[in-house]
Each structure stands twice: as C-alpha cells, then as structure tokens.
Protein backbone atom coordinates (compact mmCIF):
# COMPACT_ATOMS: atom_id res chain seq x y z
CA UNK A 1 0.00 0.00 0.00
CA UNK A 2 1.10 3.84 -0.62
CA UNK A 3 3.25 4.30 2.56
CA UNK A 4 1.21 7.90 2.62
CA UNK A 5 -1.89 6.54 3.02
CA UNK A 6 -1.09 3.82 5.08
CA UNK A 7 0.12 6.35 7.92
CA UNK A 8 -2.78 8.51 7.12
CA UNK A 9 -5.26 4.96 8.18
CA UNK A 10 -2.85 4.45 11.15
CA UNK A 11 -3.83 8.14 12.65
CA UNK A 12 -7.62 7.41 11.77
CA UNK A 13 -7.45 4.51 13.84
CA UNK A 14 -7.48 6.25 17.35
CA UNK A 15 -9.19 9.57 15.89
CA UNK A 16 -10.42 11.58 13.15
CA UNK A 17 -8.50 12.70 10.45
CA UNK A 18 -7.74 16.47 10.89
CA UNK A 19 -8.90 18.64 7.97
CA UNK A 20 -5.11 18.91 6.95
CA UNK A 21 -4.48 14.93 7.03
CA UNK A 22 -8.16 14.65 5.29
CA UNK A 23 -6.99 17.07 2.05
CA UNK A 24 -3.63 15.00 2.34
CA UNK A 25 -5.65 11.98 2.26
CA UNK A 26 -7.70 13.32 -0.97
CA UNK A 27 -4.84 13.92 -2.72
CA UNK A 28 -2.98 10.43 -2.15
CA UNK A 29 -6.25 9.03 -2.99
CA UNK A 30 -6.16 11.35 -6.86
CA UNK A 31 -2.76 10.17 -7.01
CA UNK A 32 -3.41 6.71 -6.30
CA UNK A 33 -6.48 7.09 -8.87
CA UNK A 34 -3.60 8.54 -12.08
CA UNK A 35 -1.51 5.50 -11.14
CA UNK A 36 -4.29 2.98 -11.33
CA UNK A 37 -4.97 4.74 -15.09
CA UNK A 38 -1.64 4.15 -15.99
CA UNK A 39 -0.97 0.68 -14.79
CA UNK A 40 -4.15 -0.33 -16.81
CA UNK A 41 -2.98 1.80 -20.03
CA UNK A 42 -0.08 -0.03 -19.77
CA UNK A 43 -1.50 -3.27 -19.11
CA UNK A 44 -3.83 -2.84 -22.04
CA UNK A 45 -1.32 -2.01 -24.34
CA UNK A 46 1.03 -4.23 -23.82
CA UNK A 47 1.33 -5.87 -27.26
CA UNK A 48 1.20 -2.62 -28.69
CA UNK A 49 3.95 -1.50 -26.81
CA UNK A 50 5.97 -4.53 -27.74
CA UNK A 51 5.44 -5.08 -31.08
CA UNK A 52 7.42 -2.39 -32.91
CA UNK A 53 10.41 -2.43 -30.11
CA UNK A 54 10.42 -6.52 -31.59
CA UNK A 55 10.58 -5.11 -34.77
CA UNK A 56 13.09 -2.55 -34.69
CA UNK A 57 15.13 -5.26 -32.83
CA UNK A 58 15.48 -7.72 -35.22
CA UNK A 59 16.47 -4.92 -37.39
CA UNK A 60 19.66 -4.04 -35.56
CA UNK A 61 20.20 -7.41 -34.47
CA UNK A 62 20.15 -9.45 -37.99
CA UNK A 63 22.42 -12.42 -37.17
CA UNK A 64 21.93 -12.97 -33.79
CA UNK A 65 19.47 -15.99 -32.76
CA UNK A 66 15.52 -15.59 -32.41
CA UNK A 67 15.48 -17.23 -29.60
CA UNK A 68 17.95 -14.85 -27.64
CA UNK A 69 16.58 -11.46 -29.19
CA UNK A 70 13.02 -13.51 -27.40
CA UNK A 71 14.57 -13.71 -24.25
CA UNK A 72 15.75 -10.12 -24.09
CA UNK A 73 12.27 -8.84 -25.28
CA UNK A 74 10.56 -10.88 -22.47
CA UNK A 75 13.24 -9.71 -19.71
CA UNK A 76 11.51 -6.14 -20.57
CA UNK A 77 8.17 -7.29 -20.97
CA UNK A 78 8.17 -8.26 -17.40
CA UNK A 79 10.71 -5.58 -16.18
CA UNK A 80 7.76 -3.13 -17.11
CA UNK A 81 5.14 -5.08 -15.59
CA UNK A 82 7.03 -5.22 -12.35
CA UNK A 83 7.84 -1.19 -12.69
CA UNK A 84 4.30 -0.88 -13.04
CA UNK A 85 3.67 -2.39 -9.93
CA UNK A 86 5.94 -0.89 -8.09
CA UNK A 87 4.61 2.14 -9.57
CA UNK A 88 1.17 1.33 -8.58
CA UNK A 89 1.92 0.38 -5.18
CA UNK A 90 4.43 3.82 -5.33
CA UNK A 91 7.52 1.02 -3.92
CA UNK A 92 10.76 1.09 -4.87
CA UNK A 93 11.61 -2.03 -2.70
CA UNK A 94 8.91 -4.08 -4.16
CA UNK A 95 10.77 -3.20 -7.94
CA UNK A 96 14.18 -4.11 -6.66
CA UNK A 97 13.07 -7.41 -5.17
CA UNK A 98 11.36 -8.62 -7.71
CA UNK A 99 14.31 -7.97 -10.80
CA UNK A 100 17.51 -8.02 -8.30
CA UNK A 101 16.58 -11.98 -7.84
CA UNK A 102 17.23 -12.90 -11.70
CA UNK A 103 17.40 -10.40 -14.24
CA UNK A 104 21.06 -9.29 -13.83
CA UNK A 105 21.87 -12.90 -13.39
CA UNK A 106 20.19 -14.01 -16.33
CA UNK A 107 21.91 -11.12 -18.96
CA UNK A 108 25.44 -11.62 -17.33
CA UNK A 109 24.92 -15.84 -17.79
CA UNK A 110 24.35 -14.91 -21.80
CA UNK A 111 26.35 -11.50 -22.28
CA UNK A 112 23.22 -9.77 -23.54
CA UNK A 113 24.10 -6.49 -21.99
CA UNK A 114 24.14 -4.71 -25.47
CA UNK A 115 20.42 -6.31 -26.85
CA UNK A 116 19.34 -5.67 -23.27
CA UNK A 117 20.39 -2.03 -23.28
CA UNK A 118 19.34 -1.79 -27.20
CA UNK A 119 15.60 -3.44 -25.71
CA UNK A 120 15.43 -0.98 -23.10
CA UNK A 121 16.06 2.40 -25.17
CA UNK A 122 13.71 1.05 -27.43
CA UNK A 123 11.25 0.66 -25.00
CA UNK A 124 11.67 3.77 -23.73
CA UNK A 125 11.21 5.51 -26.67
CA UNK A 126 8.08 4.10 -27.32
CA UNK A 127 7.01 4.66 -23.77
CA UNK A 128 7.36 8.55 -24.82
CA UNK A 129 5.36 7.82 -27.58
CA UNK A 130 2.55 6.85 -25.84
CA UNK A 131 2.44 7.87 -22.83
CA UNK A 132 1.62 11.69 -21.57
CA UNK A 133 4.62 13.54 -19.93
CA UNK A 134 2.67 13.49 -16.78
CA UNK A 135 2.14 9.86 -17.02
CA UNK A 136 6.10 9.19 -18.17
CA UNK A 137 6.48 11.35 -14.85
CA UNK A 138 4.93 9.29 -12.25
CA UNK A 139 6.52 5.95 -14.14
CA UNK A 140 9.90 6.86 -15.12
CA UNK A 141 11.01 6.54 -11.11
CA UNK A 142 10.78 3.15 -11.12
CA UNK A 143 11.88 2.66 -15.06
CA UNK A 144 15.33 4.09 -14.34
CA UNK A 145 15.72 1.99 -11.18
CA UNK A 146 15.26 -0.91 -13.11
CA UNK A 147 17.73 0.33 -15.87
CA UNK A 148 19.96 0.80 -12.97
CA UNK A 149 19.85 -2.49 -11.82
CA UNK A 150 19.74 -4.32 -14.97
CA UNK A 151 21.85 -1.88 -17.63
CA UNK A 152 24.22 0.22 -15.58
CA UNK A 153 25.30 -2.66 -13.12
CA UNK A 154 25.83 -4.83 -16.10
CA UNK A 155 28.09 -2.06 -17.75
CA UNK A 156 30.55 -1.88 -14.63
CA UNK A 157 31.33 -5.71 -14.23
C-alpha cells in the first residue's frame, strides 16, 4: 500500500482525520487514482507496446538468434510489468526485489548487456510515444531503477 496513506489509516485509527491529514488523504487518494490509469494503459497495451520495439530489434540485431533477441524482449516485458507495480503500489523495494533476484543474473549468464540495453532504449522511446509527460512522470522513477539495476550494473562488471 502507498506508505502515505497507510500512515494517514494508522492516525484514523485512534481519531479523526484532521482537515489537513483529510486534504492530504484526498490527494494520495487522486494520485493513487492517475496511477491505477496508468498501470491499466499499460497493461492494455502491452502488445502494442511490444510489437514495434520486436521489430526494430530484429532490425539491428540481424544475425543474432531468435530465440535470444526472445529472451531479451521478455526480460523487458516483465521488467515493465514489475515497474508498473511498483509504480502502482508507489515502492521502490517491491521493484528491486522482484528484478535483483534474476534479471542481472540471467543477462550476465548470456552477455546480452548490449540487446538488453538496445531493448530498453527502445522501450523507452516508445514509452514517450505513448504515454503523456505526466504519465512518463509518475513511471519513469521506477523505469530508471530498473535500468539501474539491470543496464548500468551490467556495464561496470
């Protein structure tokens, strides 16, 4: 849950909210509402997202296997569905868990750093094609954490 409102319920449990904590509440609740729009937007248009990222892939990747330019493209595809969790649920921690347990494992094992990082600017350029700056706003957080952890760590070893 939004740490926000979770501390907001906490001081509602022994009294009312005070008019201040009540607007505070409103707003983490509008907030809340945007991300919910977002995660759905995203999880509607998933294959839309996808599909010309695949293609422009293959494109700059000619020779190298199906199967691994697959792999890299599905890394992604649930590296965004995890950063739109963790967007939803506005937690970092939840993001970090979830790709620090395989992803940079997986791209180091089959020295896909340079698809991985060619996946990911895709994606992200079709993320600004889509999606409204406000929305890219409230998203990229969590999007560049994951590049982080997956792209920039992989760069240094």
């Amino acid at each position: 849950m939004h740490p926000e409102i979770e501390a907001l319920l906490d001081q509602a449990e022994t009294r009312f909210l005070k008019g201040e904590e009540l607007i505070a509440f409103k707003r983490q609740a509008a907030i809340l509402a945007q991300r919910l729009k977002i995660y759905e937007f995203l999880r509607e248009k998933e294959a839309s997202i996808f599909q010309p990222v695949a293609n422009k892939l293959q494109e700059k990747f000619p020779d190298e296997q199906q199967e691994t330019l697959e792999r890299s493209l599905k890394h992604w595809l649930l590296v965004l569905r995890y950063c739109a969790m963790a967007m939803l649920l506005n937690d970092g921690v939840f993001l970090e868990q979830r790709l620090l347990d395989w992803v940079p494992g997986i791209v180091a094992a089959h020295q896909t750093q340079k698809i991985e990082a060619t996946v990911c600017n895709l994606l992200q350029t079709r993320l600004k094609e889509l999606l409204s700056e406000q929305a890219r706003a409230i998203l990229q957080p969590f999007f560049d954490q994951a590049q982080s952890m997956i792209i920039d760590a992989g760069n240094k070893e």
